[in-house]
Every structure is written in structure tokens, then in C-alpha cells.
PDB file of N, CA and C in Angstrom:
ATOM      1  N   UNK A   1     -16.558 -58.957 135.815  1.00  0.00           N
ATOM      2  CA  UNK A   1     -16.700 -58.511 137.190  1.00  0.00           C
ATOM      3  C   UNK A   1     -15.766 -57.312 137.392  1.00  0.00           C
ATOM      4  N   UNK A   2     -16.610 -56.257 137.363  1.00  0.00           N
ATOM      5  CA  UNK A   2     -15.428 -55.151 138.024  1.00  0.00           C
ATOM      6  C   UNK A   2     -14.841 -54.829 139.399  1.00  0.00           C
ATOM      7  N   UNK A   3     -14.264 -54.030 139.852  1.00  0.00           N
ATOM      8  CA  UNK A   3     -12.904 -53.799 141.077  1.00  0.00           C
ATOM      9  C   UNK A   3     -14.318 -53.539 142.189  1.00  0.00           C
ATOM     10  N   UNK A   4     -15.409 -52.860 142.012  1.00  0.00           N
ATOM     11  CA  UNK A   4     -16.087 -52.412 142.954  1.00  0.00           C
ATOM     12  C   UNK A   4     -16.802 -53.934 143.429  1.00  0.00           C
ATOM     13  N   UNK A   5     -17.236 -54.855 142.763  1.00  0.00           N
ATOM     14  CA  UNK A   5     -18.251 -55.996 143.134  1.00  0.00           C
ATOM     15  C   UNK A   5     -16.987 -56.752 143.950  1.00  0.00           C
ATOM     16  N   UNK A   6     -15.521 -56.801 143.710  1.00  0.00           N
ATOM     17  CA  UNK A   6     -14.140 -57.887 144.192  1.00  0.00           C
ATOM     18  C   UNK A   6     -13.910 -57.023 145.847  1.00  0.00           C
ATOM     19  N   UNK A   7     -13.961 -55.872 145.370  1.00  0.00           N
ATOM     20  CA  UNK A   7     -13.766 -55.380 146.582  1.00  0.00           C
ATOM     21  C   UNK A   7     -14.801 -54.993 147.723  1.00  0.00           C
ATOM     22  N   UNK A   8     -16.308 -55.622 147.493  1.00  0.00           N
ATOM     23  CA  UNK A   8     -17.487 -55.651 148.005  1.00  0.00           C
ATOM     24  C   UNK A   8     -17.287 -57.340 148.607  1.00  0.00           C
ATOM     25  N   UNK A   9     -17.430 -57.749 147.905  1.00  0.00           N
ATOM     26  CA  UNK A   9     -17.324 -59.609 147.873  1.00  0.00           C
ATOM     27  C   UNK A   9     -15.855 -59.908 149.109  1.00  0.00           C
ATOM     28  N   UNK A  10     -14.648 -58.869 149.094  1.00  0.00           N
ATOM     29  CA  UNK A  10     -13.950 -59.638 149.871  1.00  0.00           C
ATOM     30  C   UNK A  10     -14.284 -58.660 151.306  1.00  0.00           C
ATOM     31  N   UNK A  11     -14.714 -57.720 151.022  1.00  0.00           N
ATOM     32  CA  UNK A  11     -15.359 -56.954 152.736  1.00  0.00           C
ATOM     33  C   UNK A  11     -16.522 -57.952 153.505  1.00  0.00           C
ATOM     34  N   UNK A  12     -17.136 -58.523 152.651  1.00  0.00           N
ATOM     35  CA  UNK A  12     -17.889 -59.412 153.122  1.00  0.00           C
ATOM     36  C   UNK A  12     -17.459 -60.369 153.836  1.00  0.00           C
ATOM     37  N   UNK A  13     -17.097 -61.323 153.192  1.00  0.00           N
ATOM     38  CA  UNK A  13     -16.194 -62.829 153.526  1.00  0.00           C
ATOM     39  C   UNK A  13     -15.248 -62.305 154.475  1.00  0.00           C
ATOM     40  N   UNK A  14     -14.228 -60.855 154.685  1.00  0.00           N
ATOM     41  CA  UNK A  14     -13.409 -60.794 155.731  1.00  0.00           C
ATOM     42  C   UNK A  14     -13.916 -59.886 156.751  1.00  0.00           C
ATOM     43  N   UNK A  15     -15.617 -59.752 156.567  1.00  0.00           N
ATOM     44  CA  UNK A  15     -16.183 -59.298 158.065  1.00  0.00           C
ATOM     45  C   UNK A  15     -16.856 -60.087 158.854  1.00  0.00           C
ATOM     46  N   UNK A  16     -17.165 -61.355 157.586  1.00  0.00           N
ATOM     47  CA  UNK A  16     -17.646 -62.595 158.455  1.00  0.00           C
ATOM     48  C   UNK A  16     -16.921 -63.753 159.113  1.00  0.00           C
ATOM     49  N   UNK A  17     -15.760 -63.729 158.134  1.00  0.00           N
ATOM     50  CA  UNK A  17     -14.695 -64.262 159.194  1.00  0.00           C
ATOM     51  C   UNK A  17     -14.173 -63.562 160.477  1.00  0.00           C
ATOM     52  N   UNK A  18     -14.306 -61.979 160.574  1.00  0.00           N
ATOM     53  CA  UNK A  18     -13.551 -61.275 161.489  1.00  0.00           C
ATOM     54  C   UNK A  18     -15.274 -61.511 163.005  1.00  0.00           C
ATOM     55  N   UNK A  19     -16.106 -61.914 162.326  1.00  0.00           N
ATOM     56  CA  UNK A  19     -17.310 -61.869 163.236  1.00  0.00           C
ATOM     57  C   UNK A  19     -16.913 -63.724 163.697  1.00  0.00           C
ATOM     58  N   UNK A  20     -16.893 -64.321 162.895  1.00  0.00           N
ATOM     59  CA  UNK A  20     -16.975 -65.635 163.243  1.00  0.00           C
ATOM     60  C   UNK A  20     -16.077 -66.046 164.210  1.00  0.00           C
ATOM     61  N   UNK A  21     -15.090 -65.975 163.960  1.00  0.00           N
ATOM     62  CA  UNK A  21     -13.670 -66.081 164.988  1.00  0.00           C
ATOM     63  C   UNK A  21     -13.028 -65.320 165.754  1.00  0.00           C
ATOM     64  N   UNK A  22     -13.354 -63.866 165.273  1.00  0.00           N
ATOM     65  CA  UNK A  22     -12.958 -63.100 166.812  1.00  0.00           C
ATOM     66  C   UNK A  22     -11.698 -62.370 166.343  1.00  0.00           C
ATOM     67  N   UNK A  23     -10.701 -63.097 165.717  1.00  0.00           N
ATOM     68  CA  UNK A  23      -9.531 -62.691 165.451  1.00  0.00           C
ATOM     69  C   UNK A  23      -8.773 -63.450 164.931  1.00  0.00           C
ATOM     70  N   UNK A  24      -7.302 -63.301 165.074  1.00  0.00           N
ATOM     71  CA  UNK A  24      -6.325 -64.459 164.418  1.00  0.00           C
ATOM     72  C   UNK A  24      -4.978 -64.056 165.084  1.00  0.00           C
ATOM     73  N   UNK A  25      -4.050 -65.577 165.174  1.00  0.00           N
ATOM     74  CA  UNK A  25      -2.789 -65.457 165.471  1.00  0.00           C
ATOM     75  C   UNK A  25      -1.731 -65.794 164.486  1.00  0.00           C
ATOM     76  N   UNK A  26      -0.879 -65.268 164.846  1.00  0.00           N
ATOM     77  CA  UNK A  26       0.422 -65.525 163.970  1.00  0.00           C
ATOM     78  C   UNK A  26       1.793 -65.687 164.854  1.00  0.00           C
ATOM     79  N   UNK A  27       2.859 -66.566 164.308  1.00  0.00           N
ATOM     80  CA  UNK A  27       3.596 -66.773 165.428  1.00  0.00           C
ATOM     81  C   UNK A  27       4.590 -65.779 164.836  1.00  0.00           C
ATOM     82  N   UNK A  28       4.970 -65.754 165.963  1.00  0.00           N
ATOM     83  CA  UNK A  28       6.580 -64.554 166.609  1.00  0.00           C
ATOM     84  C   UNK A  28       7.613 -64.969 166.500  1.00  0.00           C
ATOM     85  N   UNK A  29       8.872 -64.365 166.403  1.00  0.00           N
ATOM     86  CA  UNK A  29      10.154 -65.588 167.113  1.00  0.00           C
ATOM     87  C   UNK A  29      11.098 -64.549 167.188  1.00  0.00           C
ATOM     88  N   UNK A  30      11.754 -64.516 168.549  1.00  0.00           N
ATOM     89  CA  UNK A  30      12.670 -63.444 168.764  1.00  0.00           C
ATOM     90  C   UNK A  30      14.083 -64.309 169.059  1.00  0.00           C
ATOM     91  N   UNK A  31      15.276 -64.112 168.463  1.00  0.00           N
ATOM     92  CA  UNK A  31      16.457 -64.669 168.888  1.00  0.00           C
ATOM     93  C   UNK A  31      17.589 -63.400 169.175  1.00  0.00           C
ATOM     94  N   UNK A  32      17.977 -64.420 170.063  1.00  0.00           N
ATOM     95  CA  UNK A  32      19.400 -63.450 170.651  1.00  0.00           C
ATOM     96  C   UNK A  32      20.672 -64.435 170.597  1.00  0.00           C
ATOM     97  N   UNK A  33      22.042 -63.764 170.672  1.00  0.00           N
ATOM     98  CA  UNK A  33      22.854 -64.203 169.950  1.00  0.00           C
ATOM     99  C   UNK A  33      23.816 -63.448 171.132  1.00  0.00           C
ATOM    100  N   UNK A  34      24.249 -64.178 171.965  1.00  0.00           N
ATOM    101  CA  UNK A  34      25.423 -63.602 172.824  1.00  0.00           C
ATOM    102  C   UNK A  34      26.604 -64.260 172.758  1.00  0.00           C
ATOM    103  N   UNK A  35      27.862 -64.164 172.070  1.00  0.00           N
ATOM    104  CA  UNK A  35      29.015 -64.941 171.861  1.00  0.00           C
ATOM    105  C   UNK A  35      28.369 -66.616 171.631  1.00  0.00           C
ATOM    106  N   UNK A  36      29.162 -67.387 171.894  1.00  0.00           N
ATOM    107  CA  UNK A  36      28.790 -68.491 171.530  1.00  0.00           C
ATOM    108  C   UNK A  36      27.286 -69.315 171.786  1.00  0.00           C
ATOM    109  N   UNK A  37      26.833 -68.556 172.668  1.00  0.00           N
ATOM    110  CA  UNK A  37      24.890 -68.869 173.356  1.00  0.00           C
ATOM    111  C   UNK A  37      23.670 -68.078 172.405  1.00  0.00           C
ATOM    112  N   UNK A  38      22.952 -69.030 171.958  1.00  0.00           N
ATOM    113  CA  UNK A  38      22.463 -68.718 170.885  1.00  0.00           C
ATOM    114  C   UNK A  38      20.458 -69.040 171.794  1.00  0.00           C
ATOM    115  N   UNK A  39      19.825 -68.262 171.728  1.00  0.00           N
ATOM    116  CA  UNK A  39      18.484 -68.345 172.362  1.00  0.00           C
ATOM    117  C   UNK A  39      17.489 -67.785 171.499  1.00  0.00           C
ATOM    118  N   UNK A  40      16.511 -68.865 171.324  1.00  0.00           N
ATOM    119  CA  UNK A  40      15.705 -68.368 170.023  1.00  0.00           C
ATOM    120  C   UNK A  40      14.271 -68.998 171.169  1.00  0.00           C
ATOM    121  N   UNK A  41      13.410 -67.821 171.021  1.00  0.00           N
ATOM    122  CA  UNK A  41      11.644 -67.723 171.350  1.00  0.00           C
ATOM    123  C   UNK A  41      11.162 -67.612 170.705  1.00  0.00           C
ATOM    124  N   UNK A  42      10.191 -68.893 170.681  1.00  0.00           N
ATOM    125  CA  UNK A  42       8.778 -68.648 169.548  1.00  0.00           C
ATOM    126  C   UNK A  42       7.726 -68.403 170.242  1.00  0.00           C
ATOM    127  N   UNK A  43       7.113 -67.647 169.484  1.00  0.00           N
ATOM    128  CA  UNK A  43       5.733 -67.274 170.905  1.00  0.00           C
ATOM    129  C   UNK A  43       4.564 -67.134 169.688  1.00  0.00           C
ATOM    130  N   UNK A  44       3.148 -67.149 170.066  1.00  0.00           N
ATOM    131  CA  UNK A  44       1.899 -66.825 169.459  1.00  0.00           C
ATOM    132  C   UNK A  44       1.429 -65.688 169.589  1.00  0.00           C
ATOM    133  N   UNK A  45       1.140 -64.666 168.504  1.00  0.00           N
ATOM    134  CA  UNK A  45       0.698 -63.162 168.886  1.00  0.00           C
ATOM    135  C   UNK A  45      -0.947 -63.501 168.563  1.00  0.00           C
ATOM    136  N   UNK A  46      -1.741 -63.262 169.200  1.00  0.00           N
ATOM    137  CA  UNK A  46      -3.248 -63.025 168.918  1.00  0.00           C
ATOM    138  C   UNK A  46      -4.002 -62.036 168.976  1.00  0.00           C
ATOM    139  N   UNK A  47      -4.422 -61.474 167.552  1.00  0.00           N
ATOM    140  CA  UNK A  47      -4.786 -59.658 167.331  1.00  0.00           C
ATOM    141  C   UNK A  47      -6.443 -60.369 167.600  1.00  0.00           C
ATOM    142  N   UNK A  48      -7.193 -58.751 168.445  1.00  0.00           N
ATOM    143  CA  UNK A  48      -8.876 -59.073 168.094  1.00  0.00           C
ATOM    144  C   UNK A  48      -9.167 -58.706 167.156  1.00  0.00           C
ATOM    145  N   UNK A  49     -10.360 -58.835 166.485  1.00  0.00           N
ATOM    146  CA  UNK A  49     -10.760 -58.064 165.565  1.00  0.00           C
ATOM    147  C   UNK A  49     -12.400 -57.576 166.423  1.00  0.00           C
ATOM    148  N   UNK A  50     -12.483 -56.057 166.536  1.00  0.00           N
ATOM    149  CA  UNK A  50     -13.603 -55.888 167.008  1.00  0.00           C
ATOM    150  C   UNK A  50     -15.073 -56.840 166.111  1.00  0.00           C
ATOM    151  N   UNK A  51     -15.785 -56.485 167.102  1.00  0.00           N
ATOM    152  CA  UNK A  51     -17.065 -57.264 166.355  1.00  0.00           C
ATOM    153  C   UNK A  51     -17.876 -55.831 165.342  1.00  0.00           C
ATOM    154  N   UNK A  52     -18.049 -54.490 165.955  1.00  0.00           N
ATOM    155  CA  UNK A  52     -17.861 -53.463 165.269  1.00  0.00           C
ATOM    156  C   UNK A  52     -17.743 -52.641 163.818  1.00  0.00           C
ATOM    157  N   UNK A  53     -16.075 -53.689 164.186  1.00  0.00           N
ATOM    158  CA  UNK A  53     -15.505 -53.736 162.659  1.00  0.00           C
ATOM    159  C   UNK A  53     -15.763 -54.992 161.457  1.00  0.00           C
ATOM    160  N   UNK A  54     -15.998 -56.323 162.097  1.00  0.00           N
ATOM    161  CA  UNK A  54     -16.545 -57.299 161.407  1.00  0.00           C
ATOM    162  C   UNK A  54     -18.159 -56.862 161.145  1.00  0.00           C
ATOM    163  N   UNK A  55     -18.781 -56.176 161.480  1.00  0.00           N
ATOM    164  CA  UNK A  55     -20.247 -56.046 161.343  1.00  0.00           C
ATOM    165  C   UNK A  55     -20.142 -54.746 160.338  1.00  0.00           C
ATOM    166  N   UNK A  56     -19.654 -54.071 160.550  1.00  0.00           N
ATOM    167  CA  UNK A  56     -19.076 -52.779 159.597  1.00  0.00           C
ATOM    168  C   UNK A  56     -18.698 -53.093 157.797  1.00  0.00           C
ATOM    169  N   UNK A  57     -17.701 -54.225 158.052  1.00  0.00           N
ATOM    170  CA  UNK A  57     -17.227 -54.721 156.611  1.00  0.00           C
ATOM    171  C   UNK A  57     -18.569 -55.327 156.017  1.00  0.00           C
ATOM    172  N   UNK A  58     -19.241 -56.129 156.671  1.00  0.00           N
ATOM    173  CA  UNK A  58     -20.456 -56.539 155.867  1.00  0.00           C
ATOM    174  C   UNK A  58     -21.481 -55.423 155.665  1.00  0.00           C
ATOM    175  N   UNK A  59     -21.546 -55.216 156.389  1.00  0.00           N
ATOM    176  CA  UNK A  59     -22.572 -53.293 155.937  1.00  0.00           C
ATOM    177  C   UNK A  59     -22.140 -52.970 154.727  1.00  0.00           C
ATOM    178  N   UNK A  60     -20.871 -52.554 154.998  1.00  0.00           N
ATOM    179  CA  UNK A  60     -20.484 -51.750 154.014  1.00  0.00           C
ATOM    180  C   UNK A  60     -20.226 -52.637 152.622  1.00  0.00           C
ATOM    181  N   UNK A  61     -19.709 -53.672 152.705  1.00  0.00           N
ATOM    182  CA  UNK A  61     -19.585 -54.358 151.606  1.00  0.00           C
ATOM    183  C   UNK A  61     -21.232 -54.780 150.309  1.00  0.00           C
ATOM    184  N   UNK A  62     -22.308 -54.912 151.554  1.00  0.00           N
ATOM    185  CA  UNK A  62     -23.602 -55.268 150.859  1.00  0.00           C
ATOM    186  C   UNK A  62     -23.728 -54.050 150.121  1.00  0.00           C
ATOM    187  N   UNK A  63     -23.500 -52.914 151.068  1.00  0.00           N
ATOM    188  CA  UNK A  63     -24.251 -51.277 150.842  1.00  0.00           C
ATOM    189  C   UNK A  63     -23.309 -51.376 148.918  1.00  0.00           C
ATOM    190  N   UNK A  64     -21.992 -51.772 148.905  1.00  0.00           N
ATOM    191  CA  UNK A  64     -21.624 -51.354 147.761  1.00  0.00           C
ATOM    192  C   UNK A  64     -21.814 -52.645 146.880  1.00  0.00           C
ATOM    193  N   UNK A  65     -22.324 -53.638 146.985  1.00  0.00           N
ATOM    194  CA  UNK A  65     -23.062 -54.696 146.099  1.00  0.00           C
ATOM    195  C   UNK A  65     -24.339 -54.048 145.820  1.00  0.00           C
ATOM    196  N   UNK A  66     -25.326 -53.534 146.669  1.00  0.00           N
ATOM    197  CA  UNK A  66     -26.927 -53.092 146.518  1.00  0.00           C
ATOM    198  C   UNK A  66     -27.300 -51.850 145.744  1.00  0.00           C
ATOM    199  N   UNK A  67     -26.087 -50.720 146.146  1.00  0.00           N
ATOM    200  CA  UNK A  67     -26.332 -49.407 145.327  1.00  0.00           C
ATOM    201  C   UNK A  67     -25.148 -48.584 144.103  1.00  0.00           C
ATOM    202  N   UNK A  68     -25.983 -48.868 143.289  1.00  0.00           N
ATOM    203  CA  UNK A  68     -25.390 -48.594 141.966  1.00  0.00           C
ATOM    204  C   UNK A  68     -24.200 -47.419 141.809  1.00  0.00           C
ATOM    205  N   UNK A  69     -23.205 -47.111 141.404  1.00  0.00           N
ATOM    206  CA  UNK A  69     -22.439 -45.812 142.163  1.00  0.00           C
ATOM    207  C   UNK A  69     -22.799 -45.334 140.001  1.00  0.00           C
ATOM    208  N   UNK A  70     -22.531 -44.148 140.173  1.00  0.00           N
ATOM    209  CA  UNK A  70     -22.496 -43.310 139.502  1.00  0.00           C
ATOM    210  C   UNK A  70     -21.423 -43.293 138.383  1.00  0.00           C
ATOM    211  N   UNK A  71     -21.755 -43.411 137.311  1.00  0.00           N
ATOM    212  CA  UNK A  71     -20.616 -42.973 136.430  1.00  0.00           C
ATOM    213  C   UNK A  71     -20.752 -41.513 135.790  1.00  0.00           C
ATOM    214  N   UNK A  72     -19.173 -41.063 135.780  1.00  0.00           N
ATOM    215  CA  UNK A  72     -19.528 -39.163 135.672  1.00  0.00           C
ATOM    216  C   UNK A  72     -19.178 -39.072 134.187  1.00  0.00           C
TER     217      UNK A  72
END
């Protein structure tokens, strides 16, 4: 399997996940530290992923599974 079919195969799978779910979160955590008072926030960041761009990665990923590229 060469680099072009791995890197077709994972545009796929991560435009259909980016279509399926919308997006993803990851948690945060900000601490502060003032003399002896110590305050730590955890929070959830949630990025979109356009639908756009999830419909885009599978385009493009089939387009470079379907058409043969050129060797020079």
C-alpha cells in the first residue's frame, strides 16, 4: 500500500467522522497561583468542523483513490 491510497483512506474516515459528529472537544485547564491560593479551571473547548470541509475530505479523498496520478 503506498502513501497516496493511506493518505486517501484517512481523508475519508476523517471527513466522515467530521460529517457524522459535527466536531470534537477537548478539555482545557487554566491554573493560577497567587501566594499561598492556588485555583485551578477545567473547562471543555468544542471546535466545529464545517460540514463543507467534512464533505470536501471525502471528495477529495475518493477523487485520489479513483484517479490514477502519473508517474514522471
Amino acid at each position: 500500500m503506498n502513501a497516496t491510497r493511506i493518505v486517501s483512506i484517512l481523508l475519508i474516515v476523517g471527513g466522515l467522522l467530521g460529517l457524522l459528529y459535527g466536531g470534537f472537544s477537548y478539555p482545557k485547564s487554566h491554573e493560577a497561583k497567587v501566594g499561598p491560593v492556588a485555583v485551578d479551571v477545567k473547562t471543555q473547548e468544542h471546535v466545529n468542523v464545517p460540514v463543507w470541509a467534512g464533505a470536501g475530505a471525502v471528495v477529495l479523498g475518493v477523487l485520489l483513490l479513483l484517479v490514477p496520478l502519473r508517474k514522471a
